[in-house]
N, C-alpha and C. Protein backbone atom coordinates (compact mmCIF):
# COMPACT_ATOMS: atom_id res chain seq x y z
N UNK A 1 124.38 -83.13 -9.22
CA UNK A 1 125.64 -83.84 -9.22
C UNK A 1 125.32 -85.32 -9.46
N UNK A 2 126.17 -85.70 -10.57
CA UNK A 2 125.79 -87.59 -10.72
C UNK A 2 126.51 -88.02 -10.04
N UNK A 3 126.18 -89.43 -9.70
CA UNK A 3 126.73 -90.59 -8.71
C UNK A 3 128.41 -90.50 -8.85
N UNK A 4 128.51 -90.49 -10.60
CA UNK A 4 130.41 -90.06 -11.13
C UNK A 4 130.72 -88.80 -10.61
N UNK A 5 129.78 -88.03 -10.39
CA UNK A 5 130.85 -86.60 -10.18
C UNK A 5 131.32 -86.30 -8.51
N UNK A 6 132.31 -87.03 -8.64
CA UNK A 6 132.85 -86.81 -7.24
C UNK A 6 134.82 -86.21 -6.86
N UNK A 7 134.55 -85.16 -7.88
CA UNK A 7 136.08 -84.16 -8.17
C UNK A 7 135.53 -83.02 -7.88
N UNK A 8 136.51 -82.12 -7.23
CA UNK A 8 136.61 -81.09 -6.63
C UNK A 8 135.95 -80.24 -7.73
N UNK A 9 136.35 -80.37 -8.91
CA UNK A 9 136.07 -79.60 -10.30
C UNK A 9 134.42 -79.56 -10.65
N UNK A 10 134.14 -80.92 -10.69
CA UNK A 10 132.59 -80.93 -10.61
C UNK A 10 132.45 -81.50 -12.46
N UNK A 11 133.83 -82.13 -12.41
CA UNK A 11 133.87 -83.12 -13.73
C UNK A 11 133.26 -84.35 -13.58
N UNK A 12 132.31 -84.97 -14.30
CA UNK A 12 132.57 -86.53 -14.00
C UNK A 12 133.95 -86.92 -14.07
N UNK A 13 133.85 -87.90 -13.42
CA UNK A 13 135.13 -89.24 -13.08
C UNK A 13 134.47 -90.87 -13.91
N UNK A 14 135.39 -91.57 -14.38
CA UNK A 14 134.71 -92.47 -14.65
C UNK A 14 134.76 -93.92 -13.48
N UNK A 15 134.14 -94.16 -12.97
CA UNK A 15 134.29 -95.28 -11.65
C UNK A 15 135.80 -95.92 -11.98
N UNK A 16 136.83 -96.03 -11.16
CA UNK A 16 137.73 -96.76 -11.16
C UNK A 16 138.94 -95.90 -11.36
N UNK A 17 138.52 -94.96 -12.12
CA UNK A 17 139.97 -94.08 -12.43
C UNK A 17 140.31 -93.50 -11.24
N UNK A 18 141.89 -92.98 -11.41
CA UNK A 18 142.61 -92.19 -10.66
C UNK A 18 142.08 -90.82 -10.49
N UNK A 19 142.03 -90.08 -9.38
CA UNK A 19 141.48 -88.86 -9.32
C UNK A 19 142.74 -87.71 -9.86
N UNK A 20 142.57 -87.03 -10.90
CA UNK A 20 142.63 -86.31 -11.07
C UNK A 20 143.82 -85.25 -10.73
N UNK A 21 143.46 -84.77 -9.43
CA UNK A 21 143.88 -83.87 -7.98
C UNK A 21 145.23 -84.85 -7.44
N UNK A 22 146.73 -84.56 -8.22
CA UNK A 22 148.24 -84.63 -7.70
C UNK A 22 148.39 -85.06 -6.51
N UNK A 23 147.30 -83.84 -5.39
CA UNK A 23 147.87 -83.99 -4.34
C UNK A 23 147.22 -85.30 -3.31
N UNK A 24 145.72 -85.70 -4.03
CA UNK A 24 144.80 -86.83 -3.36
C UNK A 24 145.76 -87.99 -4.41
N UNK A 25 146.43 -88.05 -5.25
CA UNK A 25 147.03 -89.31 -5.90
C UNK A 25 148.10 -89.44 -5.00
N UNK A 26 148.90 -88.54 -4.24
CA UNK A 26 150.28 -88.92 -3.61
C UNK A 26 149.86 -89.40 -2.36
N UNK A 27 148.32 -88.79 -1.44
CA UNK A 27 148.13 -89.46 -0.30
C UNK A 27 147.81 -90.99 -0.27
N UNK A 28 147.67 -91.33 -1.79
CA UNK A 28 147.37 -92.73 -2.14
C UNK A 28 148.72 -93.86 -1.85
N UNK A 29 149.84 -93.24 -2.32
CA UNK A 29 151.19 -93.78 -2.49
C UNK A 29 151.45 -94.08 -3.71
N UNK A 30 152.66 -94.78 -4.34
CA UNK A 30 152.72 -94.25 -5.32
C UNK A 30 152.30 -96.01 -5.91
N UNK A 31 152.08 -96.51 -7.23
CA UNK A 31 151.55 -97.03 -7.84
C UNK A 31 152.09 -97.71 -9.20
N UNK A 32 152.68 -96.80 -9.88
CA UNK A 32 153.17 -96.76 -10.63
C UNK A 32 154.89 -97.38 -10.42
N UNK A 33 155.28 -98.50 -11.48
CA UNK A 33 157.18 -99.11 -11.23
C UNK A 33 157.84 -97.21 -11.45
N UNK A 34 157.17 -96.42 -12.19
CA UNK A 34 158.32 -95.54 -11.56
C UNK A 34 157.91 -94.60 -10.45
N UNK A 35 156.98 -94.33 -10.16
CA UNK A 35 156.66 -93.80 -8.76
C UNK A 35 157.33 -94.82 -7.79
N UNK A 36 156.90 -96.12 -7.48
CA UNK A 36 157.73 -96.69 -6.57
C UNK A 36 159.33 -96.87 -6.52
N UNK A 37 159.76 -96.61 -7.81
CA UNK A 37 161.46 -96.54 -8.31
C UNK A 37 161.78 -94.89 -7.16
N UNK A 38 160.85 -94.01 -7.60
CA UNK A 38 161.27 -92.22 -7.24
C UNK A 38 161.12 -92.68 -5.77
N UNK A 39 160.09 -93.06 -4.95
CA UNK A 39 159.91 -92.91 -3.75
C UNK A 39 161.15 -93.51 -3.00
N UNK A 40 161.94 -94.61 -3.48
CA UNK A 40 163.39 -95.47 -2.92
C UNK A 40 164.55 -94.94 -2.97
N UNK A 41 165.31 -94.97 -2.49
CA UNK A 41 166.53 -94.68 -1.94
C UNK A 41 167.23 -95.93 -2.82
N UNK A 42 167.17 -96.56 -2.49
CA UNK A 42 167.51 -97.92 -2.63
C UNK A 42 167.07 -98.67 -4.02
N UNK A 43 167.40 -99.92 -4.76
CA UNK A 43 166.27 -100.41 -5.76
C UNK A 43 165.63 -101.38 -4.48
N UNK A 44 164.40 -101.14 -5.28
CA UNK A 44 163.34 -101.68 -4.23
C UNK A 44 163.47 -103.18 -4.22
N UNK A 45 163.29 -104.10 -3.21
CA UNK A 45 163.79 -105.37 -2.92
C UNK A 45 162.54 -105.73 -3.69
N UNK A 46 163.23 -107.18 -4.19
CA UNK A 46 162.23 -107.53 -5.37
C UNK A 46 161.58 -109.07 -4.45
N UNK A 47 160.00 -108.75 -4.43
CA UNK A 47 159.33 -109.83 -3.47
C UNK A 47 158.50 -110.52 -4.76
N UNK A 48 159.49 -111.94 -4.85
CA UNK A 48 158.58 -112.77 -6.05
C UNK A 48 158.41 -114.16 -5.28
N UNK A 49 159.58 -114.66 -3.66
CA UNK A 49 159.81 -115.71 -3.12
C UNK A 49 158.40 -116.39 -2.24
N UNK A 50 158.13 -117.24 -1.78
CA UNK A 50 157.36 -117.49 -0.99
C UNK A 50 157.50 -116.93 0.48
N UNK A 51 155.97 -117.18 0.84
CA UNK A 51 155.72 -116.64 2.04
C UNK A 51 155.48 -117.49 3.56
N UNK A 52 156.51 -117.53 4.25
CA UNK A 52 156.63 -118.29 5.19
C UNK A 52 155.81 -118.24 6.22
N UNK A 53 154.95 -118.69 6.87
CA UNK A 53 153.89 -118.85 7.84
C UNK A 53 154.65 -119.88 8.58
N UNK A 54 154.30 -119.59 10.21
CA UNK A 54 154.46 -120.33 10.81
C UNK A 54 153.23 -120.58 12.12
N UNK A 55 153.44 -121.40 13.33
CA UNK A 55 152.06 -121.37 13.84
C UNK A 55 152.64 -120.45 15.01
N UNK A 56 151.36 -119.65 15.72
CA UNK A 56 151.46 -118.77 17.07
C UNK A 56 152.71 -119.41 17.90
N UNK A 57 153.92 -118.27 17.95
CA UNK A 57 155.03 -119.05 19.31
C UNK A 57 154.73 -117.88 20.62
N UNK A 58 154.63 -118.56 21.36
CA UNK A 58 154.34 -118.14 22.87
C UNK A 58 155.53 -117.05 23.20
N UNK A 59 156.50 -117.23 22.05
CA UNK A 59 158.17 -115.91 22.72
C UNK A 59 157.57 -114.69 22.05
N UNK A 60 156.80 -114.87 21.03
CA UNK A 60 156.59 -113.81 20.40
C UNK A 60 156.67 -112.49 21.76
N UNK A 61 155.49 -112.50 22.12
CA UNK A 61 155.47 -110.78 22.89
C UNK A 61 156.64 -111.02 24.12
N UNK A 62 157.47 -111.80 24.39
CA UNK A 62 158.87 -111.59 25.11
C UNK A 62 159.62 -110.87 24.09
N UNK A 63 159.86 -111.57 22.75
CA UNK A 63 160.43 -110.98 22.03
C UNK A 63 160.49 -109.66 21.50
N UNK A 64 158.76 -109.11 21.63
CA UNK A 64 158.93 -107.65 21.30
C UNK A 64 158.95 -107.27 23.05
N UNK A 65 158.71 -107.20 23.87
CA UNK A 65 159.01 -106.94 25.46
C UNK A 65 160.79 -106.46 25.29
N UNK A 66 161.34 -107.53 24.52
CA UNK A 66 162.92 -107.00 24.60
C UNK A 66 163.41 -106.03 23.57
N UNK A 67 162.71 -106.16 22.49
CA UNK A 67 163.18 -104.76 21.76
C UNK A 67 162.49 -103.89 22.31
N UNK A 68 161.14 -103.63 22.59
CA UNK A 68 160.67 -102.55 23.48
C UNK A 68 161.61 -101.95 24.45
N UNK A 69 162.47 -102.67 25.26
CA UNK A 69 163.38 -102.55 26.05
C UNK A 69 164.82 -101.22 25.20
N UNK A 70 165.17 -102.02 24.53
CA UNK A 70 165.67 -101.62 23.87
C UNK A 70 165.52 -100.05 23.72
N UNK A 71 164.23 -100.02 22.79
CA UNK A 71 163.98 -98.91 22.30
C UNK A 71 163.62 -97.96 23.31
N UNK A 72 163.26 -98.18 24.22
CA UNK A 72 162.87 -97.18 25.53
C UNK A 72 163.99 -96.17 25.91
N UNK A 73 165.06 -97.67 26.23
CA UNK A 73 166.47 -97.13 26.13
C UNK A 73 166.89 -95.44 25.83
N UNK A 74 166.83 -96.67 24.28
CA UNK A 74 167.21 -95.52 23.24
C UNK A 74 166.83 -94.05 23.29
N UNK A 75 165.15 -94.17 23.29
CA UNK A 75 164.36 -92.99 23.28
C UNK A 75 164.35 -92.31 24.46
N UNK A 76 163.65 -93.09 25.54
CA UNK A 76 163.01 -92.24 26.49
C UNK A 76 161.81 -91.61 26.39
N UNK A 77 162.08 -90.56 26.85
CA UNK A 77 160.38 -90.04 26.99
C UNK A 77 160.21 -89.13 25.14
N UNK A 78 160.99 -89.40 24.48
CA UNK A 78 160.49 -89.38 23.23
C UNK A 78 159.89 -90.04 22.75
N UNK A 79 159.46 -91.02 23.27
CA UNK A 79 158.08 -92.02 22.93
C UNK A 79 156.95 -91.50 23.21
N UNK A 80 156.31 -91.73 22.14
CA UNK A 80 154.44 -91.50 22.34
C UNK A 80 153.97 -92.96 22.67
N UNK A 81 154.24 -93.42 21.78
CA UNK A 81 153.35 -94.82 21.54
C UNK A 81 154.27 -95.72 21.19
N UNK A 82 155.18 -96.71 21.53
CA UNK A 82 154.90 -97.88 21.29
C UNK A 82 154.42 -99.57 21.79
N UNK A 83 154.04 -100.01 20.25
CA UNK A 83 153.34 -101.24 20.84
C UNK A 83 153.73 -102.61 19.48
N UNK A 84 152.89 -103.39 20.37
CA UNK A 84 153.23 -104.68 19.21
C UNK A 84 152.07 -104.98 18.50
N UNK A 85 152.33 -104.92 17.21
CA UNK A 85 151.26 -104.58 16.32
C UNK A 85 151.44 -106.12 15.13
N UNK A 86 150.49 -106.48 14.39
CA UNK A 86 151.04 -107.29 13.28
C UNK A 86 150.68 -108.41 13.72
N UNK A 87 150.56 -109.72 12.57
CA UNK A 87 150.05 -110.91 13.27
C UNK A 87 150.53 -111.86 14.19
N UNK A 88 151.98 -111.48 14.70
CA UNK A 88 152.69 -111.89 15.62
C UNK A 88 152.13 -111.72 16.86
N UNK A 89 151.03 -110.30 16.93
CA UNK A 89 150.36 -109.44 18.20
C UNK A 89 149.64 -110.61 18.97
N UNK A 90 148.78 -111.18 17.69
CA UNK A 90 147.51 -111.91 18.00
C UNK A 90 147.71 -113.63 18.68
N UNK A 91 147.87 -113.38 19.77
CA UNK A 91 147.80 -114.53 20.65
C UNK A 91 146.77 -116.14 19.65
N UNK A 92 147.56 -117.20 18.85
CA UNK A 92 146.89 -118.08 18.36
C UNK A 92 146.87 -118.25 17.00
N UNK A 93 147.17 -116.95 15.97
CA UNK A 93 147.37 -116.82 14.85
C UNK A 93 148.45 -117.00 13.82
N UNK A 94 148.49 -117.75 13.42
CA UNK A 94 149.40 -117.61 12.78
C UNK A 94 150.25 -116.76 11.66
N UNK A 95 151.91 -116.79 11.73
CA UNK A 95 152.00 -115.06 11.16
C UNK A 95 153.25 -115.73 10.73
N UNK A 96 153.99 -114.67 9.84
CA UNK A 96 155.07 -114.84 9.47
C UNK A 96 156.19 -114.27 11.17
N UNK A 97 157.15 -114.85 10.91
CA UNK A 97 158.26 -114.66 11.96
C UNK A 97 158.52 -113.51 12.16
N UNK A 98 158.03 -112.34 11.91
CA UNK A 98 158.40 -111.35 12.32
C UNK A 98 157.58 -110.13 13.43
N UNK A 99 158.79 -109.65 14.48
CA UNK A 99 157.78 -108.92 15.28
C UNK A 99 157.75 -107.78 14.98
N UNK A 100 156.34 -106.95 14.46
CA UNK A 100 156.46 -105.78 13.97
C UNK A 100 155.70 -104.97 15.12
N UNK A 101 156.48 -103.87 15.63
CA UNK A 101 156.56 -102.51 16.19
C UNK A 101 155.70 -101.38 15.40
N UNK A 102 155.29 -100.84 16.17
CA UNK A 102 154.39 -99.43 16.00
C UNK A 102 155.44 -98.27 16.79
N UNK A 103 156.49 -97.58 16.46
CA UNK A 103 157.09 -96.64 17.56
C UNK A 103 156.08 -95.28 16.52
N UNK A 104 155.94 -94.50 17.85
CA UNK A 104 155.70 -93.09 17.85
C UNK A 104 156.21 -92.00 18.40
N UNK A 105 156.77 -91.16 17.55
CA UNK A 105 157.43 -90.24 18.19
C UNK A 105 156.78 -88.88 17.72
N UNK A 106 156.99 -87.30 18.53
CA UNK A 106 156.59 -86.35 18.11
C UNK A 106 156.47 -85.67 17.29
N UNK A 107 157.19 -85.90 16.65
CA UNK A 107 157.26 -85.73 14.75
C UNK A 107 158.69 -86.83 14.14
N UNK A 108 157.95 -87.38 13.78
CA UNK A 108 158.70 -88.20 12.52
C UNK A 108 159.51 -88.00 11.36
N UNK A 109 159.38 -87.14 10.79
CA UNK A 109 159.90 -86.41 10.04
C UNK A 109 160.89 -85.86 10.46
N UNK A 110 161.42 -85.74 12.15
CA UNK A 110 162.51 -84.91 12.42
C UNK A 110 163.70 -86.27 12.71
N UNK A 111 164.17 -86.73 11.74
CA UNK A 111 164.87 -88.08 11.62
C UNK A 111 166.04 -88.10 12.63
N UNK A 112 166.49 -87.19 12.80
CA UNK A 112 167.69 -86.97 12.99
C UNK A 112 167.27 -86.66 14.43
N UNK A 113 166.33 -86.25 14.82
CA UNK A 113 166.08 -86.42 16.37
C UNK A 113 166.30 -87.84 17.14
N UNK A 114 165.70 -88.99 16.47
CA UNK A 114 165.53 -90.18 17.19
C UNK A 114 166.31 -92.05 16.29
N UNK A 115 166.47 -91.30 14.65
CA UNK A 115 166.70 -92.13 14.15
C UNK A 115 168.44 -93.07 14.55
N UNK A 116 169.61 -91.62 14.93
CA UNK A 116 170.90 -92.42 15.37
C UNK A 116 170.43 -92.78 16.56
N UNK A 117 169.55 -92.68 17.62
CA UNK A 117 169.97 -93.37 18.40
C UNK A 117 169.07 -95.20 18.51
N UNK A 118 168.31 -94.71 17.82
CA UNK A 118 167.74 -96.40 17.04
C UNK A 118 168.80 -97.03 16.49
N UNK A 119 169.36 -96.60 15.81
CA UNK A 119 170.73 -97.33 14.82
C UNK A 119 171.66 -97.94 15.96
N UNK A 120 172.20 -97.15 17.04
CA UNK A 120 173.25 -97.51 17.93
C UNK A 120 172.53 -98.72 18.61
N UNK A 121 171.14 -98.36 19.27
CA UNK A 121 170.79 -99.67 20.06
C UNK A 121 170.47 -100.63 19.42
């Protein structure tokens, strides 16, 4: 086997290309303006603006403390995991203004289990 042959098939690959195998290209995400067009619901929000940084604010983890709140609410013991994740997390760093959440629930995919009651709270 050469250093290139790293496909299920036992084809060379040429370094850099896309593999081949449909189903290892979709665990990738999609890549392509119309793969990312198919994957949206929506047209995809177009990010050409600048990027706002600001310096570490001390409300940050109050601020996720209260949507946590929130969401507990909401859920209950349908929570696995959540936490405050993102550069807002990091005590000193500077991040854009936003507090980003990690929620986990038992399957995700079952939308309709946990998603209205996120919407209401």
């Amino acid at each position: 086997m050469s250093e290139n042959d790293n496909t299920a098939s036992g084809a060379p690959q040429e370094a850099g290309s896309a593999p081949s195998d449909p189903a290892r290209s979709s665990a990738q995400g999609p890549s392509t303006e119309e793969q990312i067009r198919a994957a949206h619901i929506d047209e995809p929000a177009l990010l050409d603006g600048p990027i706002r940084l600001v310096d570490y604010d001390p409300e940050w983890p109050r601020l996720f403390e209260r949507e946590a709140a929130r969401i507990r609410v909401a859920l209950g013991e349908q929570i696995v995991l959540l936490e405050h994740v993102g550069s807002t997390s990091v005590p000193g760093l500077a991040a854009k203004p936003r507090i980003d959440i990690l929620l986990v629930v038992p399957n995700s995919a079952d939308e309709p289990a946990y998603v209205p009651a996120l919407e209401v709270a």
